[in-house]
Protein backbone atom coordinates (compact mmCIF):
# COMPACT_ATOMS: atom_id res chain seq x y z
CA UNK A 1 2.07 -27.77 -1.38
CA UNK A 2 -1.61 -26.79 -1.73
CA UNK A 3 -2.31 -24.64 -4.68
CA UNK A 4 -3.05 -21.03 -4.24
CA UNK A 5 -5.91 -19.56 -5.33
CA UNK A 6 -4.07 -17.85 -8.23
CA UNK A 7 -1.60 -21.01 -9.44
CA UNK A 8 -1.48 -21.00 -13.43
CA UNK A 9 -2.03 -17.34 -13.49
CA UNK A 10 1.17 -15.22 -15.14
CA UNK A 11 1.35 -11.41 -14.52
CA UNK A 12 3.89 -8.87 -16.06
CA UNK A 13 4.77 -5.87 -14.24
CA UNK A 14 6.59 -3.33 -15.42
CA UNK A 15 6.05 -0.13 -12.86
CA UNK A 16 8.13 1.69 -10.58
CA UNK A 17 7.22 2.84 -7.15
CA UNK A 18 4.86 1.55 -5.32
CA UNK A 19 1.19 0.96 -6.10
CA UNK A 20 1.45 -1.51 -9.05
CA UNK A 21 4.12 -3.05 -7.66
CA UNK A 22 2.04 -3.42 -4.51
CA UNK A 23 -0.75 -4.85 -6.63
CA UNK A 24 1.44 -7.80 -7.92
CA UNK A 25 2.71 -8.74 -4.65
CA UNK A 26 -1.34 -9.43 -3.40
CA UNK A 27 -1.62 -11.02 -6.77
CA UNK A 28 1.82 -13.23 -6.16
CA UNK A 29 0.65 -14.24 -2.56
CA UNK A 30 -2.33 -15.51 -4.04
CA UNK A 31 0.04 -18.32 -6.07
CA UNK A 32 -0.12 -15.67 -9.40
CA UNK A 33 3.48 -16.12 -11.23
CA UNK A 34 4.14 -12.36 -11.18
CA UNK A 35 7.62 -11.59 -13.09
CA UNK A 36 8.86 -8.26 -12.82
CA UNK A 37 10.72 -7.10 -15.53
CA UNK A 38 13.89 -4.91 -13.94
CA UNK A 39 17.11 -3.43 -15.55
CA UNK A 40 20.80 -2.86 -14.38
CA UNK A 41 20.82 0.39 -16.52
CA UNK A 42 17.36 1.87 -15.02
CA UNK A 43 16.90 1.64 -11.41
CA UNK A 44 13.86 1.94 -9.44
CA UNK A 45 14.17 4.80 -6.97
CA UNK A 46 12.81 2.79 -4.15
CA UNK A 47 16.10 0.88 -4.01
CA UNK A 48 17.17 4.21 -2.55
CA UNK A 49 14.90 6.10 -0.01
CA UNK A 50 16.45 7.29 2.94
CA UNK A 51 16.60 7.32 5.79
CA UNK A 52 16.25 3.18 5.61
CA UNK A 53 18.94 1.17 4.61
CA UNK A 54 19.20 0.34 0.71
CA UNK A 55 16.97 -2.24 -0.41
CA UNK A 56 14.65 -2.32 2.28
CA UNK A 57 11.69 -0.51 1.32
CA UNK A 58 11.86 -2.11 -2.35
CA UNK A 59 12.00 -5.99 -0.72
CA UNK A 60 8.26 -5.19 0.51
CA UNK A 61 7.12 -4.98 -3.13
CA UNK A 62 9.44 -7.85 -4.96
CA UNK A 63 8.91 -10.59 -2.29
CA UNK A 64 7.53 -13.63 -3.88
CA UNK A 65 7.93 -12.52 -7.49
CA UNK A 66 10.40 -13.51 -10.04
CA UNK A 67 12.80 -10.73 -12.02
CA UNK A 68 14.15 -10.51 -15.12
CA UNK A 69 16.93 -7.94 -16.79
CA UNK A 70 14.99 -6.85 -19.53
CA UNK A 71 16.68 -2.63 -20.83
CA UNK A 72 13.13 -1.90 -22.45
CA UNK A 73 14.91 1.27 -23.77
CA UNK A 74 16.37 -0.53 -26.13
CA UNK A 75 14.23 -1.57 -29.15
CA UNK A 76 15.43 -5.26 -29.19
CA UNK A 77 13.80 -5.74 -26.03
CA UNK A 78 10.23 -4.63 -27.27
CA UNK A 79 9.76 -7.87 -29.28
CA UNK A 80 11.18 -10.09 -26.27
CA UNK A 81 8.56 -8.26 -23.65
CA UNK A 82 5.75 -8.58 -26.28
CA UNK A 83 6.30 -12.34 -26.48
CA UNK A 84 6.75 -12.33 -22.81
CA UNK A 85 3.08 -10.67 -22.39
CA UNK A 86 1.50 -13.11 -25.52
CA UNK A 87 1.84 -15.60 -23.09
CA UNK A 88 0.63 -14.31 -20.06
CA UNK A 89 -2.68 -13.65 -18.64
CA UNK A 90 -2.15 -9.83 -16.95
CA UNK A 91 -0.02 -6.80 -18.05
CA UNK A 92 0.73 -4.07 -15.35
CA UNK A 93 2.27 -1.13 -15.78
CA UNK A 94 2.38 2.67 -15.00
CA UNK A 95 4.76 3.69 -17.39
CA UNK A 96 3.50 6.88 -19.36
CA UNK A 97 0.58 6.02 -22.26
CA UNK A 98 3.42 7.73 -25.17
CA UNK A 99 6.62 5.96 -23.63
CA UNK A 100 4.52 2.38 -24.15
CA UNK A 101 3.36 3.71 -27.56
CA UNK A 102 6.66 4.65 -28.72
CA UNK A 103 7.62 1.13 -27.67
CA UNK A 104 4.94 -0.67 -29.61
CA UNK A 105 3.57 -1.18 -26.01
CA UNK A 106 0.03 0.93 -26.54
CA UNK A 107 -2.96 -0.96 -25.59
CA UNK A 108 -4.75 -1.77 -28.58
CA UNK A 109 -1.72 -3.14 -30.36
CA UNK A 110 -1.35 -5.61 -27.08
CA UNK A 111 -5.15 -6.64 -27.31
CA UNK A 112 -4.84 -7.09 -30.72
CA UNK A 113 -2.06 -9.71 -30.36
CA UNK A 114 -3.80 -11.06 -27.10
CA UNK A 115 -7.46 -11.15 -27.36
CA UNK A 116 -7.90 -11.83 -23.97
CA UNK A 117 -5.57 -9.77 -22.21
CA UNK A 118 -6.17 -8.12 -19.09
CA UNK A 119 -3.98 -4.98 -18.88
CA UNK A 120 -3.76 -2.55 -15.98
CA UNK A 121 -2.75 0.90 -16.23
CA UNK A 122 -2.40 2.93 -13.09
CA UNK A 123 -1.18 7.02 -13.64
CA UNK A 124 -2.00 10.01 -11.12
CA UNK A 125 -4.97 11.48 -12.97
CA UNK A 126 -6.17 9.08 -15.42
CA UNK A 127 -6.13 9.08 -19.59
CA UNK A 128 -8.75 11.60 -19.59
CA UNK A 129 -10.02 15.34 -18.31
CA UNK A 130 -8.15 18.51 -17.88
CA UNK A 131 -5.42 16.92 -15.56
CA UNK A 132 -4.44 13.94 -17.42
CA UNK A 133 -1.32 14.86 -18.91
CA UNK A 134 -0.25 16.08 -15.29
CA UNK A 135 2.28 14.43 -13.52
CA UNK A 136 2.48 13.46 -9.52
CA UNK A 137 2.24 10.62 -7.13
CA UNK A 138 0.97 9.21 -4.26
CA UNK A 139 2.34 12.44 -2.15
CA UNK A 140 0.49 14.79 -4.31
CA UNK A 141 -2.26 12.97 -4.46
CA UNK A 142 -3.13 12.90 -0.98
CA UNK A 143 -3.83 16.69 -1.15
CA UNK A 144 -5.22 16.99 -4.84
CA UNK A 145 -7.47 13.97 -3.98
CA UNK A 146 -8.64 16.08 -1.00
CA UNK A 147 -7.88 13.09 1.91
CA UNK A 148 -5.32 15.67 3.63
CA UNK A 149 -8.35 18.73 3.44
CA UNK A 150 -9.85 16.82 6.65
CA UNK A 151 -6.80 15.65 8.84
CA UNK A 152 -4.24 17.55 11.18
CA UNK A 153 -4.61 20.91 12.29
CA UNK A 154 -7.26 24.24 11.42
CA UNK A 155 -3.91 25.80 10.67
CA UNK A 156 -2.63 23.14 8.63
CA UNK A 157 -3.35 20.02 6.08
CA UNK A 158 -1.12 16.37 7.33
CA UNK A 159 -0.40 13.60 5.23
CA UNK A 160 1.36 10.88 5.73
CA UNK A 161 4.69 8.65 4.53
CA UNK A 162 4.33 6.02 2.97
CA UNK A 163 1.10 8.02 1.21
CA UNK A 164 -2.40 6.54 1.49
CA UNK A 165 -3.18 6.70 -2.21
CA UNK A 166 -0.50 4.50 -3.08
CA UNK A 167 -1.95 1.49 -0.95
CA UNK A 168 -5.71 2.62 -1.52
CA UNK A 169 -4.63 2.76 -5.84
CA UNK A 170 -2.96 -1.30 -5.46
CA UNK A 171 -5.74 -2.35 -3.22
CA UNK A 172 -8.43 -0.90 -5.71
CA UNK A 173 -6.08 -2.46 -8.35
CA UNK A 174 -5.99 -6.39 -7.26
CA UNK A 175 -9.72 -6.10 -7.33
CA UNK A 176 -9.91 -4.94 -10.24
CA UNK A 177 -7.74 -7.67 -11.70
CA UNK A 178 -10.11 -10.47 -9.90
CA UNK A 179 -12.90 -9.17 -11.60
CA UNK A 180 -11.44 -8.92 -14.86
CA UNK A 181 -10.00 -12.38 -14.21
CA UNK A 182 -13.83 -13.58 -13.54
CA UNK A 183 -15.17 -11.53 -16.36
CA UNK A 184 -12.59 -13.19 -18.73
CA UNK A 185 -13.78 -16.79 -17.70
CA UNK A 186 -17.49 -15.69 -18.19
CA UNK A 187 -16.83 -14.20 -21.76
CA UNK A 188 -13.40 -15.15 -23.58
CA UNK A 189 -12.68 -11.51 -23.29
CA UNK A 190 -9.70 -9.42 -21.62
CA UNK A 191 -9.86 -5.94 -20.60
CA UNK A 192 -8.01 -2.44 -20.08
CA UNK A 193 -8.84 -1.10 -16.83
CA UNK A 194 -7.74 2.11 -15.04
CA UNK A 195 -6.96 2.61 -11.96
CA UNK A 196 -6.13 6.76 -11.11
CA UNK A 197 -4.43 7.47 -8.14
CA UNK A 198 -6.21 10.64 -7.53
CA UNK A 199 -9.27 8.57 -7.68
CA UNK A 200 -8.96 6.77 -5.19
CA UNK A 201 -8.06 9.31 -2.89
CA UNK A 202 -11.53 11.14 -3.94
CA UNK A 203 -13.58 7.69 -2.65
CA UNK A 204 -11.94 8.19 0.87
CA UNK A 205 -13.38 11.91 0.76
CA UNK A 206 -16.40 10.88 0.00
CA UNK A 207 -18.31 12.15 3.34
CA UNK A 208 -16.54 15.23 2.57
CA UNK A 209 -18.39 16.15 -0.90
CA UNK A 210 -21.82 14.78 0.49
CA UNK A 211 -21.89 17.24 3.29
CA UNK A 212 -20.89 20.13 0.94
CA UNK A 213 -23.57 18.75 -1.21
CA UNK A 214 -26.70 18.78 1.14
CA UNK A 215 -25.59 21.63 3.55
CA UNK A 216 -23.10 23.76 1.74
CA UNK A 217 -20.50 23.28 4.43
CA UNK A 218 -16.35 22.30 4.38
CA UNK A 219 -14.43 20.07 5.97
CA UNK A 220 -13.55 21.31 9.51
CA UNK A 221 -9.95 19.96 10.60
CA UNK A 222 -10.36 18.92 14.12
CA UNK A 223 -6.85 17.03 15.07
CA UNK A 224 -8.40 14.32 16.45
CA UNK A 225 -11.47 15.22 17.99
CA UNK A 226 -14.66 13.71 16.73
CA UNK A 227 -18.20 15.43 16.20
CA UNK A 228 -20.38 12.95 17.82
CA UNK A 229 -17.92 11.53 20.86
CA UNK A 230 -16.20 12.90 24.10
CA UNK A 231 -13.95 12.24 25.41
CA UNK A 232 -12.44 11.89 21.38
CA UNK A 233 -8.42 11.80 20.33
CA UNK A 234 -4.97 10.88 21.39
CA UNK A 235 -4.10 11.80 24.51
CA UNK A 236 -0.28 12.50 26.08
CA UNK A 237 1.22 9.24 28.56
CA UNK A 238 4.30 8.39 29.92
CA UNK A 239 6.97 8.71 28.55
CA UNK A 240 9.10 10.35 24.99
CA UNK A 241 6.06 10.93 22.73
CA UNK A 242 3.86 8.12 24.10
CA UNK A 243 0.11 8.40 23.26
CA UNK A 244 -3.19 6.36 23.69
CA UNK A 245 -6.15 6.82 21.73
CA UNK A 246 -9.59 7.33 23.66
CA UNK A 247 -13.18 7.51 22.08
CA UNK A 248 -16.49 7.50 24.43
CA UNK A 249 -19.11 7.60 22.59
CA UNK A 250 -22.31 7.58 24.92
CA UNK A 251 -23.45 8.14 28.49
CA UNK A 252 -23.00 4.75 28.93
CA UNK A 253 -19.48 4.52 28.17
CA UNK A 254 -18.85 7.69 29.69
CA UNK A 255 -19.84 6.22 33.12
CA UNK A 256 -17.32 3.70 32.21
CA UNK A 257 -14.58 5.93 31.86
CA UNK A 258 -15.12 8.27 35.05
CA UNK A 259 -15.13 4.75 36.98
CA UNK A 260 -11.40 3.74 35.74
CA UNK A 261 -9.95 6.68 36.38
CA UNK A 262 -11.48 6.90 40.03
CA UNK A 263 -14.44 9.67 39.62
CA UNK A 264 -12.62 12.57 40.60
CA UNK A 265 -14.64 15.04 41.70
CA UNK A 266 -14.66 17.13 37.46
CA UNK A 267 -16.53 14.41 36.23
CA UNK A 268 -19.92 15.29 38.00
CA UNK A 269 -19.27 19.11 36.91
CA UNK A 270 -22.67 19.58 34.91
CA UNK A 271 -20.59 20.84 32.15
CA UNK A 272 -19.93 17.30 31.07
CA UNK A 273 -23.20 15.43 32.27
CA UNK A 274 -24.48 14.60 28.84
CA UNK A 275 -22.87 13.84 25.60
CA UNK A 276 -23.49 17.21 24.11
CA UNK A 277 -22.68 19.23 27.21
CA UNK A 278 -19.33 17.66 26.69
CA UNK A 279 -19.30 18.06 23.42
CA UNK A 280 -19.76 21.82 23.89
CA UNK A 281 -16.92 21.79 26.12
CA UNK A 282 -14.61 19.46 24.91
CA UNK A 283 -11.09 21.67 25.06
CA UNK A 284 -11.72 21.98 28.64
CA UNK A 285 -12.68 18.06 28.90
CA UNK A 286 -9.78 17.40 26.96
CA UNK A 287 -7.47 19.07 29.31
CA UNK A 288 -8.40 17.16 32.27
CA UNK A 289 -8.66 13.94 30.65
CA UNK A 290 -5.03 14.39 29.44
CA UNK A 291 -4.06 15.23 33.26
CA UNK A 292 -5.13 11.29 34.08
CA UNK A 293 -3.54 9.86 30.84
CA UNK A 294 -0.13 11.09 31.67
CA UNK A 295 0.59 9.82 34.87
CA UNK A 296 0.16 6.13 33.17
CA UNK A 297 1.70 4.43 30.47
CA UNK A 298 -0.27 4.17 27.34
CA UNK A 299 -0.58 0.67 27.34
CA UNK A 300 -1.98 0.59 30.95
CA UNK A 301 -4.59 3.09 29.92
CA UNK A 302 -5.62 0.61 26.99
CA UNK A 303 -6.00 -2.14 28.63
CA UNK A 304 -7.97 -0.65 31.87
CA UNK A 305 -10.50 0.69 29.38
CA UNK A 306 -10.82 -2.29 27.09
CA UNK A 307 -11.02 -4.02 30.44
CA UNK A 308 -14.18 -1.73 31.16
CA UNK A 309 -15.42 -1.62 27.95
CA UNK A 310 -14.07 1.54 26.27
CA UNK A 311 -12.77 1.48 23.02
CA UNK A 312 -8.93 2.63 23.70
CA UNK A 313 -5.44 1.82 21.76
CA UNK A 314 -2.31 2.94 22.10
CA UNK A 315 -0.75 5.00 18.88
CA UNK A 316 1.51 2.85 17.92
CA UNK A 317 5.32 3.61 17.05
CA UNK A 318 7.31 1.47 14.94
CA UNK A 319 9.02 -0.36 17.82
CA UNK A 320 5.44 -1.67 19.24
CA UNK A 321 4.64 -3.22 15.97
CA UNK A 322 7.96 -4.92 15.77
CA UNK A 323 7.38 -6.23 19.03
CA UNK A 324 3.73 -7.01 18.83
CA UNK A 325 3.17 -10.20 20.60
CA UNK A 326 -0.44 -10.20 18.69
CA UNK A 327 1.04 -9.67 15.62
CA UNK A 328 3.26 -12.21 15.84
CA UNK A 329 1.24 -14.70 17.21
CA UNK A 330 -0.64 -14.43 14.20
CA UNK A 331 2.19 -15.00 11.94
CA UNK A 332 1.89 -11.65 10.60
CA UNK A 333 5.92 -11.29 10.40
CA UNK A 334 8.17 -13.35 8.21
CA UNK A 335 12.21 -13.10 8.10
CA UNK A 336 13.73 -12.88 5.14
CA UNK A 337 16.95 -11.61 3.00
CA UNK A 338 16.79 -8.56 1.52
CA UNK A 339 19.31 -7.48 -1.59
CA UNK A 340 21.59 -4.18 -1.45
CA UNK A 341 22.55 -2.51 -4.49
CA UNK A 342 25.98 -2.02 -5.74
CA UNK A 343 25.76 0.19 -8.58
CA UNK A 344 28.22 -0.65 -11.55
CA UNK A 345 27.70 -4.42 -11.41
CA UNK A 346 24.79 -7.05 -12.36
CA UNK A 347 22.38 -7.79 -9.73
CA UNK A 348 23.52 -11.27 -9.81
CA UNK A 349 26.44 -9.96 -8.15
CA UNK A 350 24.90 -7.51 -5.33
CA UNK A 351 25.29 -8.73 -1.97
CA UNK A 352 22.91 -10.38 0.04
CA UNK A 353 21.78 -9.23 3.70
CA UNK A 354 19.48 -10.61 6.27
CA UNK A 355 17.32 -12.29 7.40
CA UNK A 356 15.36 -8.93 8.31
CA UNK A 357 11.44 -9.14 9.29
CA UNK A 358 9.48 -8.31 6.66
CA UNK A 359 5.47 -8.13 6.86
CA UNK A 360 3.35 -10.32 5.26
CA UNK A 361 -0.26 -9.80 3.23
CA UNK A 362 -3.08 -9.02 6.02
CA UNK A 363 -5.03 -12.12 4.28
CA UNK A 364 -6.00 -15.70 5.45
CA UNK A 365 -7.89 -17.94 3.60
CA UNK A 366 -9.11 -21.56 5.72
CA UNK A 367 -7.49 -23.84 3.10
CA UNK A 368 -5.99 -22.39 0.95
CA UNK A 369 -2.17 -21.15 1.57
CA UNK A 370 -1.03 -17.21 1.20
CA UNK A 371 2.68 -17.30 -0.53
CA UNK A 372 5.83 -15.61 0.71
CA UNK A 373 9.25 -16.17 -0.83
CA UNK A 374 12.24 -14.22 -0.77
CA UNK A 375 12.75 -10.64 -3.15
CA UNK A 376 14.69 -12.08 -6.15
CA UNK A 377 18.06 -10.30 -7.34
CA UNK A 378 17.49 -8.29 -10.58
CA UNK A 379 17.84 -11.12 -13.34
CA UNK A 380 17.45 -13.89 -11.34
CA UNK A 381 15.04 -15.50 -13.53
CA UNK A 382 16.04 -14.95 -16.69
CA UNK A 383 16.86 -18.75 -17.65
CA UNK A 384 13.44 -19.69 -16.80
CA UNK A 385 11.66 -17.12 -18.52
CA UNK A 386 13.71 -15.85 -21.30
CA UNK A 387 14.98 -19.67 -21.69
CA UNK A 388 12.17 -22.58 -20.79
CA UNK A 389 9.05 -19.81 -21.61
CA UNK A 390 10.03 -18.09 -24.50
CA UNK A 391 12.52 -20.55 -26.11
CA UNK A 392 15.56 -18.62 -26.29
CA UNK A 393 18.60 -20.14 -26.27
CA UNK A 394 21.57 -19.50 -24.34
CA UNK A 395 23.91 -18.43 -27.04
CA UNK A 396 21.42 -16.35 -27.79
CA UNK A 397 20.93 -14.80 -24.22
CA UNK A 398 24.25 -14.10 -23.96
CA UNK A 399 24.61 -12.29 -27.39
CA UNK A 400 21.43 -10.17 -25.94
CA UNK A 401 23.26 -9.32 -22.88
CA UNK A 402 26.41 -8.33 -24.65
CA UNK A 403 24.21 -5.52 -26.82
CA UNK A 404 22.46 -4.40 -23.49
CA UNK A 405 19.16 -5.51 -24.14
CA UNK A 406 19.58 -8.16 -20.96
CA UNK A 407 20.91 -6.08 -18.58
């Protein structure tokens, strides 16, 4: 098999959730040998989030990695993971700054035995300024961050599930670990970065605080409306909570629209002749627009205004992305196995389920491959990494085992 981009390169995550964990899968697709270090004794809670079945959401961040039982609460498993990380290029984690120091995990103690270690530390608010010590996550962060301040209603703030700042934090992340990757082959030297989850919320508010800046004014929650286009938003089709997304733009596209839908007499009302007329009345606009959209369904109404040249897309539900013959012409979807967990006995023994589709990274490269293998069990790798990497031997492993420490 062609190399990927990343082949020779060994990560170590330890993190829970889901924006580290997310990093190391982009790094693992890449060809990065990303072990994740896992315990019977201390499981992550995405194993569990309803209302999906168990081990579903938690396959989309283990595919393609290795894991290894490794109880880091005990101490005899601080020496093995220290050894583990001496002979790797990348430490992640987002485990709290004291619980790593009171492990013999803090940073300069690592760098010290690795010169040229990169290490990534990810936390809600960072390692310094008022809020540091406070704890949240991706959730939270969407509001703190300010991202929810300009979306959903004037009466109220959305988010949304999975959070934003979770996939903004491990995108931000991976880059972060290229360029310390490239700064490390220029200079010999490794690195601590940071990477804040309220940070990166703050970049994607960013219009927000300019406009504050030079004219004093707030963010104005407008659903779905736009300042500078109308017809702007999602408007109602046929069907149980079908919707299709319309945005005109100029005059030009506006002529465009009122000859799809048949120029009914409304659309020469002077009210709506120019761009800012309709902009002035856009509720009323918006009414009679959404008249037209629900007598079709919203894939009709896409496709007869792409077909005219205005921008239009459904909103999609779960169901059309499933079935998404562009998706999957593009080979966006994989099927794979995913693991449930049976609490009370060693992931080598939980049972397997599948094949389930399972997405894959949004990447392509012209030569060079993107990986996808199947989420390990918890342990699966332990002869190869506790055995061929670090030497120990298999009396030895299963003495470990027996005093918790690989479990």
């Amino acid at each position: 098999m062609t190399k990927g981009i990343f082949d020779g390169l060994r990560v170590v995550e330890l993190a829970l959730f889901a924006a580290v964990p997310t990093t190391g899968r982009v790094l693992a697709s890449m060809g990065a040998e990303v072990i994740v270090i896992q315990s019977n004794t201390a499981i992550d809670e995405s194993w569990l989030p309803p209302p999906w079945g168990s081990g579903l959401i938690i396959r989309n961040r283990l595919v393609t990695k290795k894991s290894v039982s490794l109880n880091v609460r005990k101490p005899g498993a601080h020496k093995i993971l220290k050894e583990l990380i001496c002979i790797s290029d990348v430490f992640m984690t987002n485990l709290g700054i004291e619980t790593l120091k009171s492990w013999g995990l803090d940073f300069p103690s690592l760098r010290k035995m690795k010169k040229d270690l990169i290490i990534l530390w990810q936390n809600a608010f960072g390692a310094t300024g008022p809020y540091s010590a406070y704890r949240a996550y991706g959730m939270l962060t969407q509001y703190s961050s300010g991202v929810a301040q300009m979306s959903g209603t004037p009466e109220m703030p959305a988010s949304t599930d999975p959070p934003y700042s979770d996939l903004h934090t491990a995108m931000f992340g991976a880059l972060a670990v290229v360029s310390a990757i490239e700064r490390r082959r220029r200079t010999g030297k490794g690195t601590v970065i940071e990477c804040a989850l309220n940070d990166t919320g703050v970049v994607t508010a960013g219009p927000a605080i300019l406009n504050y800046q030079a004219n004093g004014e707030l963010p104005v929650r407008m659903e779905n409306k736009d300042p500078y286009a109308a017809p702007h938003g999602a408007y109602p089709c046929r069907g149980y909570d079908r919707w299709c997304l319309i945005a005109v733009s100029s005059d030009t596209e506006w002529l465009m629209f009122c000859n799809v839908i048949g120029n009914p007499p409304w659309t020469k009302r002077l009210e709506f002749a120019t761009l800012a007329d309709r902009l002035r009345n856009v509720d009323e606009l918006d009414r009679l627009v959404a008249e037209w959209t629900i007598t079709h369904d919203a894939a009709e109404v896409m496709e007869m205004l792409q077909a005219a040249g205005v921008p239009a897309g459904i909103v999609a539900q779960g169901k059309d992305l499933a079935q998404s013959e562009h998706l999957r012409s593009r080979g966006y979807y994989k099927d794979t196995k995913y693991i449930i967990p049976e609490f009370g006995k060693p992931g080598s023994e939980w049972a397997e389920s599948g094949p389930i589709m399972c997405i894959s990274e949004p990447i392509h490269f012209s030569e060079t491959p993107i990986r996808f293998n199947p989420m390990p069990r918890i342990g699966q790798d332990n002869e190869y990494v506790f055995g061929e990497l670090l030497g120990i031997s298999r009396d030895r492993m299963v003495a470990l085992a027996k005093e918790g420490v690989l479990e």
